[in-house]
Protein backbone atom coordinates (compact mmCIF):
# COMPACT_ATOMS: atom_id res chain seq x y z
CA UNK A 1 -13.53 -82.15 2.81
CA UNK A 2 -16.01 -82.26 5.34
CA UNK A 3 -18.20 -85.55 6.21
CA UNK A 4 -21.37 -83.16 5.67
CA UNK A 5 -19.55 -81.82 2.37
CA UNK A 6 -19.21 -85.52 0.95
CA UNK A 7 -22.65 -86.38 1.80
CA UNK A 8 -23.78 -83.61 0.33
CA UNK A 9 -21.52 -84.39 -2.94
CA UNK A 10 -23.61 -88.14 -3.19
CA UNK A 11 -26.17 -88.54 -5.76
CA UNK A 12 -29.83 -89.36 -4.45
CA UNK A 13 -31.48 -92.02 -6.26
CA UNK A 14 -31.34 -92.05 -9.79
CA UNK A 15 -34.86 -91.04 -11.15
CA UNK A 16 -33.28 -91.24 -14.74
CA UNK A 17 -30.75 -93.72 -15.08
CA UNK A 18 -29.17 -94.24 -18.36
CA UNK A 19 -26.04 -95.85 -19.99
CA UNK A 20 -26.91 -98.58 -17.53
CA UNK A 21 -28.97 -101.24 -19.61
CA UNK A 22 -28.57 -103.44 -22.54
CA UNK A 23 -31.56 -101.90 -24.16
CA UNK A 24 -32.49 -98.05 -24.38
CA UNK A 25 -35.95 -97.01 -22.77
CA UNK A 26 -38.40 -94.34 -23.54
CA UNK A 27 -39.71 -93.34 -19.71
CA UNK A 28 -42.28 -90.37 -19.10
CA UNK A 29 -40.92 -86.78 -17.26
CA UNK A 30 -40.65 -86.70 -13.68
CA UNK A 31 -40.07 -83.14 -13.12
CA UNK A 32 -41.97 -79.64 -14.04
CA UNK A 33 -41.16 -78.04 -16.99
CA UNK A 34 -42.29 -74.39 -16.04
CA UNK A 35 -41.11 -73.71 -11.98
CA UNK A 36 -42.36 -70.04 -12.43
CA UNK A 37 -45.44 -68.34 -12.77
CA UNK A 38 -46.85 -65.51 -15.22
CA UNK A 39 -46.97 -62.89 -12.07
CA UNK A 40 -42.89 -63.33 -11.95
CA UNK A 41 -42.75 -62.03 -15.31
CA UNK A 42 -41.75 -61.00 -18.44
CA UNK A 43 -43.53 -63.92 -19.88
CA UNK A 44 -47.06 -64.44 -20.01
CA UNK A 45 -49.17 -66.89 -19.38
CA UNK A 46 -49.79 -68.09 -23.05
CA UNK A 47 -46.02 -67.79 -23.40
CA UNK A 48 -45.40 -69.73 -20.80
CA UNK A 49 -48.09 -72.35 -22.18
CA UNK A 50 -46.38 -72.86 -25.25
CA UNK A 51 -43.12 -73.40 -23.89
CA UNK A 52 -44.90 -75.92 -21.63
CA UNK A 53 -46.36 -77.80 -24.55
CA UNK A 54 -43.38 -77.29 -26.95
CA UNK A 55 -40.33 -77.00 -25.45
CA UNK A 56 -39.24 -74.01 -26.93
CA UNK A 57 -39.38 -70.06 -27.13
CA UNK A 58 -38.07 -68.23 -30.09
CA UNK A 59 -37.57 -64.32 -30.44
CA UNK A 60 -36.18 -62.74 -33.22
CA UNK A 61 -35.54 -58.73 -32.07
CA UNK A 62 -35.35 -59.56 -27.65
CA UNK A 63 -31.72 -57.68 -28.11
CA UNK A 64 -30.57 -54.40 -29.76
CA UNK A 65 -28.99 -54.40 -32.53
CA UNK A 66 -25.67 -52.11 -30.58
CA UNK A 67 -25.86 -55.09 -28.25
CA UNK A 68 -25.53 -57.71 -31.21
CA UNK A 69 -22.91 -55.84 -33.02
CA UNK A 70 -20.29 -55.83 -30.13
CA UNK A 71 -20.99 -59.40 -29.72
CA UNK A 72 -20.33 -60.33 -33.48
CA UNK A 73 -17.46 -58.35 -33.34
CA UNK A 74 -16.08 -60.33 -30.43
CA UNK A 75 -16.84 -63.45 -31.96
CA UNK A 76 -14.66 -62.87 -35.46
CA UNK A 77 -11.77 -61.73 -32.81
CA UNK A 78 -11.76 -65.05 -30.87
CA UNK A 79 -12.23 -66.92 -33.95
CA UNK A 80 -8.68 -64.84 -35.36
CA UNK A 81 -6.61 -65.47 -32.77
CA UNK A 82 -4.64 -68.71 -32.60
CA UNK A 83 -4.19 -68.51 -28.94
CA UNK A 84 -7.76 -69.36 -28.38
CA UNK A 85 -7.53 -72.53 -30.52
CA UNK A 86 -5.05 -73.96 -27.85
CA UNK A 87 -7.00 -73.09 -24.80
CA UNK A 88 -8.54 -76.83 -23.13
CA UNK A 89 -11.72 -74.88 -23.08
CA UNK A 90 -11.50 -75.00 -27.51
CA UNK A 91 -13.00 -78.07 -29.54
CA UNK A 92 -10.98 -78.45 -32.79
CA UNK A 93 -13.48 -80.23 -35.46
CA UNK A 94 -12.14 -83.66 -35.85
CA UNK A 95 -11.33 -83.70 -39.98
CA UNK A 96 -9.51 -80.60 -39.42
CA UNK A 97 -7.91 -77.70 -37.70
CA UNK A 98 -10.86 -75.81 -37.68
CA UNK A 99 -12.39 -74.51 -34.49
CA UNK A 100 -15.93 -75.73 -33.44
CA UNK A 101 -16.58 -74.90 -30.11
CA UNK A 102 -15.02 -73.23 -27.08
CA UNK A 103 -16.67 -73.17 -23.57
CA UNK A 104 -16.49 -71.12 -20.87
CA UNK A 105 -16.73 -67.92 -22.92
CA UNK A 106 -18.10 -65.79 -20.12
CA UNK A 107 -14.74 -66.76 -18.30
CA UNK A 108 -12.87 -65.97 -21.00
CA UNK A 109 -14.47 -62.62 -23.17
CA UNK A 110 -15.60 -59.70 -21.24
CA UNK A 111 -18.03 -59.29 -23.99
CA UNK A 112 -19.14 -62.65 -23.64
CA UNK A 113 -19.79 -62.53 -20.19
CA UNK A 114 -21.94 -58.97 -20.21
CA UNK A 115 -24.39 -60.98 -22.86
CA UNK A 116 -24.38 -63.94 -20.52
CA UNK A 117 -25.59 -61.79 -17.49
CA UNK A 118 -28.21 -59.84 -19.73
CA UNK A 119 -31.17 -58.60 -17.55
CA UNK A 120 -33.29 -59.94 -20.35
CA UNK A 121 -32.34 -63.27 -21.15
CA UNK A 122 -31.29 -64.10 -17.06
CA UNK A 123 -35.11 -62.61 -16.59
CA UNK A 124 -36.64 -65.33 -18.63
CA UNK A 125 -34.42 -68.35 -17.51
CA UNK A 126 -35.32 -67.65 -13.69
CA UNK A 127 -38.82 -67.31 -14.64
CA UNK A 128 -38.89 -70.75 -16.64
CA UNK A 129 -37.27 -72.32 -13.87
CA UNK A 130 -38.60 -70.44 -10.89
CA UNK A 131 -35.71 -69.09 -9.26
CA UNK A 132 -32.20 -67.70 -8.94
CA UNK A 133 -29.90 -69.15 -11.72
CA UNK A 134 -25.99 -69.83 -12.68
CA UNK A 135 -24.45 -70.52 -15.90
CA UNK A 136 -23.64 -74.21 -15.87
CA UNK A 137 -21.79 -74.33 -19.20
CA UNK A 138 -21.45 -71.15 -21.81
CA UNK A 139 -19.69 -72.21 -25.41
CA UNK A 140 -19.54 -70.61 -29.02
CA UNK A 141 -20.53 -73.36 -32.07
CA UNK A 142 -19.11 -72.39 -34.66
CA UNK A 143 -20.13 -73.76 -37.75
CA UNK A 144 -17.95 -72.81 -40.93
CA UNK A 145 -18.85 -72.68 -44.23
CA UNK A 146 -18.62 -75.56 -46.95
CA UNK A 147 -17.48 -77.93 -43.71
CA UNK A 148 -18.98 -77.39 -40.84
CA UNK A 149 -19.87 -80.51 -38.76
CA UNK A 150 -23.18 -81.81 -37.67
CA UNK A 151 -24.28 -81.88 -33.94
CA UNK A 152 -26.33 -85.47 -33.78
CA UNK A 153 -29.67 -86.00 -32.22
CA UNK A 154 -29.05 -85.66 -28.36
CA UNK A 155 -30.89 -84.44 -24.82
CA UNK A 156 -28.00 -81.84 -23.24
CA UNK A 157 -30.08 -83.27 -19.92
CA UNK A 158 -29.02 -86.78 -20.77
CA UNK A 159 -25.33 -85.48 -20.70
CA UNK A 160 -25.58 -83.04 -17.78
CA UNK A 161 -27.23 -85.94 -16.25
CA UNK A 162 -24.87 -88.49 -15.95
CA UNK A 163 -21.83 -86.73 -16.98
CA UNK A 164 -22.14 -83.79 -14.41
CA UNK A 165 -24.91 -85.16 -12.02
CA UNK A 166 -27.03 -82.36 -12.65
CA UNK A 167 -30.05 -84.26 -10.56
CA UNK A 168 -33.59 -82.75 -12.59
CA UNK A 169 -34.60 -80.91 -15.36
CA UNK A 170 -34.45 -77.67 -14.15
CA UNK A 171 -32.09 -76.08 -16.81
CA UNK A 172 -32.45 -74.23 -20.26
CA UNK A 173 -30.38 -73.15 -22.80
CA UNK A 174 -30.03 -69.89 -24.42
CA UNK A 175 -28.74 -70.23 -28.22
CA UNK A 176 -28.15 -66.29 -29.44
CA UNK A 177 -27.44 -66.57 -33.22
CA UNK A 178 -24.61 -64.64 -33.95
CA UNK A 179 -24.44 -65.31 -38.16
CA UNK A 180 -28.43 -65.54 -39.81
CA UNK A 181 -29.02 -69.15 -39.17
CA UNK A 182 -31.52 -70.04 -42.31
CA UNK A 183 -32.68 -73.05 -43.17
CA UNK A 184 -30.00 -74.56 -45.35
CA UNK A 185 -26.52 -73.70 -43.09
CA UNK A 186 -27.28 -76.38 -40.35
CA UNK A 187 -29.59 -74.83 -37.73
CA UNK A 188 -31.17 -75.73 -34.53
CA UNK A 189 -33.50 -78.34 -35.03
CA UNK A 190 -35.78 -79.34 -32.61
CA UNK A 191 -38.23 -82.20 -32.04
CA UNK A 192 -41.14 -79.97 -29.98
CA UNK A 193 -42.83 -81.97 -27.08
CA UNK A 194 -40.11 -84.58 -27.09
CA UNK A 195 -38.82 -83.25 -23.68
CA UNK A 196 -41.87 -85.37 -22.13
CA UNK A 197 -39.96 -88.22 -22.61
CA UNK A 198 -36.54 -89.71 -21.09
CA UNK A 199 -34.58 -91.84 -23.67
CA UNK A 200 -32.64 -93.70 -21.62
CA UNK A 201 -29.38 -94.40 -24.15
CA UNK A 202 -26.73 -97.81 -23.65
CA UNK A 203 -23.67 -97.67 -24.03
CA UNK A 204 -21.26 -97.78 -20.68
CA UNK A 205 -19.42 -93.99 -20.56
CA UNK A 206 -15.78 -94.43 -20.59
CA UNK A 207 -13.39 -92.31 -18.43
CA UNK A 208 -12.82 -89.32 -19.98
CA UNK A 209 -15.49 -89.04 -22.16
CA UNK A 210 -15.73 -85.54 -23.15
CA UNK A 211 -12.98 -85.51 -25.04
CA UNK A 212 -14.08 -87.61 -27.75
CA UNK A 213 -17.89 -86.63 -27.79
CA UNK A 214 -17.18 -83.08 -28.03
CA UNK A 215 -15.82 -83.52 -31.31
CA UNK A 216 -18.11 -86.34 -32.43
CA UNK A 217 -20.91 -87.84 -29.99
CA UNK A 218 -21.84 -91.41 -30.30
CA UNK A 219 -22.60 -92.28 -26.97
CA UNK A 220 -25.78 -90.44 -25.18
CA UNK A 221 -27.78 -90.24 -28.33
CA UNK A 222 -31.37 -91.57 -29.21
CA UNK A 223 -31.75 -95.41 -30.36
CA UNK A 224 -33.47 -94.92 -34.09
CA UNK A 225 -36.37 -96.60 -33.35
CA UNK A 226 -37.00 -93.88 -30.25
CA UNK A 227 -35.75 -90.91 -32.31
CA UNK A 228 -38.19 -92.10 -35.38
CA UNK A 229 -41.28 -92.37 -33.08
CA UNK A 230 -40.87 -89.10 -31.35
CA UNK A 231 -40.40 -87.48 -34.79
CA UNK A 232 -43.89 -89.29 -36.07
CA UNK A 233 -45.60 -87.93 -33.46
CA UNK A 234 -44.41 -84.15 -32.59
CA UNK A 235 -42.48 -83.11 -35.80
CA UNK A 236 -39.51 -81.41 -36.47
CA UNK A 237 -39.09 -76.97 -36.02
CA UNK A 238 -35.76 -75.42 -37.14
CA UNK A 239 -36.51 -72.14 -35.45
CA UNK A 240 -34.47 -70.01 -38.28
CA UNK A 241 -34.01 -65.80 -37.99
CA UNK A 242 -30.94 -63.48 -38.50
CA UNK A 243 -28.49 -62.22 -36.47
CA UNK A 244 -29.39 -61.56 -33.17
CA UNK A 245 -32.44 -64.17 -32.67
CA UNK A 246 -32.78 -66.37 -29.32
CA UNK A 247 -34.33 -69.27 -29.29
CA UNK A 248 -34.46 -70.30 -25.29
CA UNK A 249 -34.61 -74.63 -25.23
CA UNK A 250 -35.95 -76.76 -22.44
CA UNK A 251 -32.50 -79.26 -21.42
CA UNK A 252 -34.54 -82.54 -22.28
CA UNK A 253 -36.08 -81.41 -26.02
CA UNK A 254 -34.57 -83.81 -28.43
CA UNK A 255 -32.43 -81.50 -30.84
CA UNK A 256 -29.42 -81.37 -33.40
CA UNK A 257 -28.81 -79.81 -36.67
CA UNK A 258 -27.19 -80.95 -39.79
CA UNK A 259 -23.36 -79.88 -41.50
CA UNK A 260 -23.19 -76.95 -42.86
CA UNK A 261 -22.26 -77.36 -46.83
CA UNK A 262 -22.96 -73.35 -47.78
CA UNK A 263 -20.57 -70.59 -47.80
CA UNK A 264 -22.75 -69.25 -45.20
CA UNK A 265 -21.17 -69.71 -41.84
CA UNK A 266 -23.58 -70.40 -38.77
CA UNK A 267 -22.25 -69.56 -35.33
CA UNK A 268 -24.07 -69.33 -32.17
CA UNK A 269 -23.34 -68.51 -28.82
CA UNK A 270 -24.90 -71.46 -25.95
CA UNK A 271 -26.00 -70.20 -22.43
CA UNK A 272 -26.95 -72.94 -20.48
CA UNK A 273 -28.64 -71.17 -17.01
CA UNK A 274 -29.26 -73.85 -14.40
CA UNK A 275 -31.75 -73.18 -10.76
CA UNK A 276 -29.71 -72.42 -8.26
CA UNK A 277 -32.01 -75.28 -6.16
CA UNK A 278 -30.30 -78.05 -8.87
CA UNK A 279 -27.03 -77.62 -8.27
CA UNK A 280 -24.60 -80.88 -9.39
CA UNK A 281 -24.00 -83.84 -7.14
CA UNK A 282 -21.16 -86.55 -8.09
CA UNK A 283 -22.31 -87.97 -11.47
CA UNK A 284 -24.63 -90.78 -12.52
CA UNK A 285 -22.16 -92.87 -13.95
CA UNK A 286 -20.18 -93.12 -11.14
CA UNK A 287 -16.93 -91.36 -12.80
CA UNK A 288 -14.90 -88.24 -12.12
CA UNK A 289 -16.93 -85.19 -13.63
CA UNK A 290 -16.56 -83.32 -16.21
CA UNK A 291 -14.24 -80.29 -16.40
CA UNK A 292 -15.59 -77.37 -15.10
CA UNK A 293 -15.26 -75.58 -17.97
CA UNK A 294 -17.98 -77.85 -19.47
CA UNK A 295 -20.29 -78.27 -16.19
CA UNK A 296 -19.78 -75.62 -13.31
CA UNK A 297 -19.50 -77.45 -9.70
CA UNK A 298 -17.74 -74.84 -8.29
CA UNK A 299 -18.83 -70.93 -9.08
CA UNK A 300 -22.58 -70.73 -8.07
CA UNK A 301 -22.54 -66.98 -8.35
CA UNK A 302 -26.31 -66.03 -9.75
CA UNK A 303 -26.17 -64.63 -13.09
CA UNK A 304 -27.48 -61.26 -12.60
CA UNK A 305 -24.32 -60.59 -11.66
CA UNK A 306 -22.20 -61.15 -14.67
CA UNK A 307 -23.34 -57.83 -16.11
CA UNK A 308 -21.88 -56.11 -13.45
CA UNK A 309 -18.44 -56.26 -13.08
């Protein structure tokens, strides 16, 4: 590697260090949280307000329903096929030999990676973050019936942030429901207007991280007292619909959602679209990064393009 490659690999200073002190700290937002304008559309300005204030955007009919169908289809067909549950990019849930994630699905499903690309959904994320975007991370959750595992209280820009050295909050993440999320099998919740606020976690990250927290996190999550004040004052939204809704999620917004004890499964399908101006550096906590399967450092391509081959 090049001496201007590794300097360009170095983190700049650390505006939001975390997993660094013996206490955690609640610190204001140092970056934007809209980089686009109205005139870039498809959003407008009131849109783009509420997303501002909220940190959230929720659509219930943005695809067709042709669109939706393929990609349900696809999703019973990964989940039936053992081969997948051996790939490193699946996440067996840890009480069982259940599946509960797998990443990189736009690498790995042609159907997948047409949805990722979609004119519509790339259209919004380059508007929200005012320019060209790639897919840093792309996963299925699935979320069984009668078992399916809770995702704790967490800020994906916490992870990104130290984990992958993703340097600002300049990312958001698509979740596409692919089974009717309702309010009783474990959906999104989100804490609106918490993504004002940095919780910086403790806790030192250990080498190899990931392959603990993606079955179970307990380090990188909110301290209760933190979690209990944000909650007191912006409230708690579990932005519900059936099949085919997209709720598009600002990377800081405090969010999680409960097991699933119905016999309705939930599964969802994660695009996380990051600015092609935030690209990662070497990560905050000074260790080797992530796979790339969980944080792309290596395939910048912009995500219009994924529809097209």
């Amino acid at each position: 590697m090049s001496e201007t490659a590794l300097k360009q690999e170095q983190p700049s200073a650390d505006r939001y260090p975390s997993r660094v002190g013996l206490e955690p700290k609640v610190s204001a937002r140092l970056d934007p949280v809209v980089y686009g304008s109205a005139a870039m559309g498809p959003l407008d300005q009131k849109t783009l307000d509420f997303y501002q204030d909220n940190g959230f955007l929720h659509f219930e009919s943005l695809l067709s329903s042709q669109e939706i169908e393929t990609c349900v289809a696809e999703l019973q067909r990964m989940r039936s096929d053992e081969s997948i549950k051996v790939r490193e990019e699946a996440v067996i849930e840890p009480d069982s030999r259940d599946l509960r994630s797998i990443f990189a699905v736009h690498e790995i499903s042609d159907v997948m990676r047409k949805l990722c690309g979609h004119r519509k959904l790339v259209g919004i994320a380059e508007q929200l973050l005012g320019s060209e975007v790639y897919i840093h991370q792309s996963r299925i959750n699935y979320k069984g019936g009668f078992r399916g595992k809770e995702f704790y209280w967490h800020s994906d820009f916490e992870t990104w942030h130290v984990e992958d050295g993703v340097p600002a909050m300049r990312t958001v993440s698509c979740s596409i429901s692919l089974t009717d999320n309702t309010p009783h099998n474990g959906p999104l919740m989100l804490i609106p207007g918490s993504h004002h606020r940095f919780v910086a976690c403790v806790g030192q990250t250990p080498d190899d991280h990931y392959k603990s927290s993606l079955r179970r996190q307990e380090l990188g999550v909110p301290d209760d007292e933190s979690l209990t004040r944000m909650v007191q004052d912006f409230g708690i939204e579990a932005p519900v619909g059936p099949v085919g809704s997209v709720t598009f999620f600002e990377c800081n917004v405090m969010h999680g959602s409960n097991s699933n004890i119905t016999p309705l499964p939930r599964s969802n399908l994660f695009i996380v679209f990051n600015s092609l101006e935030n690209k990662p550096v070497s990560p905050y906590c000074g260790l080797s990064p992530r796979p790339n399967f969980i944080g792309e450092r290596q395939n910048f391509m912009s995500a219009r393009m994924l529809a097209r081959y």
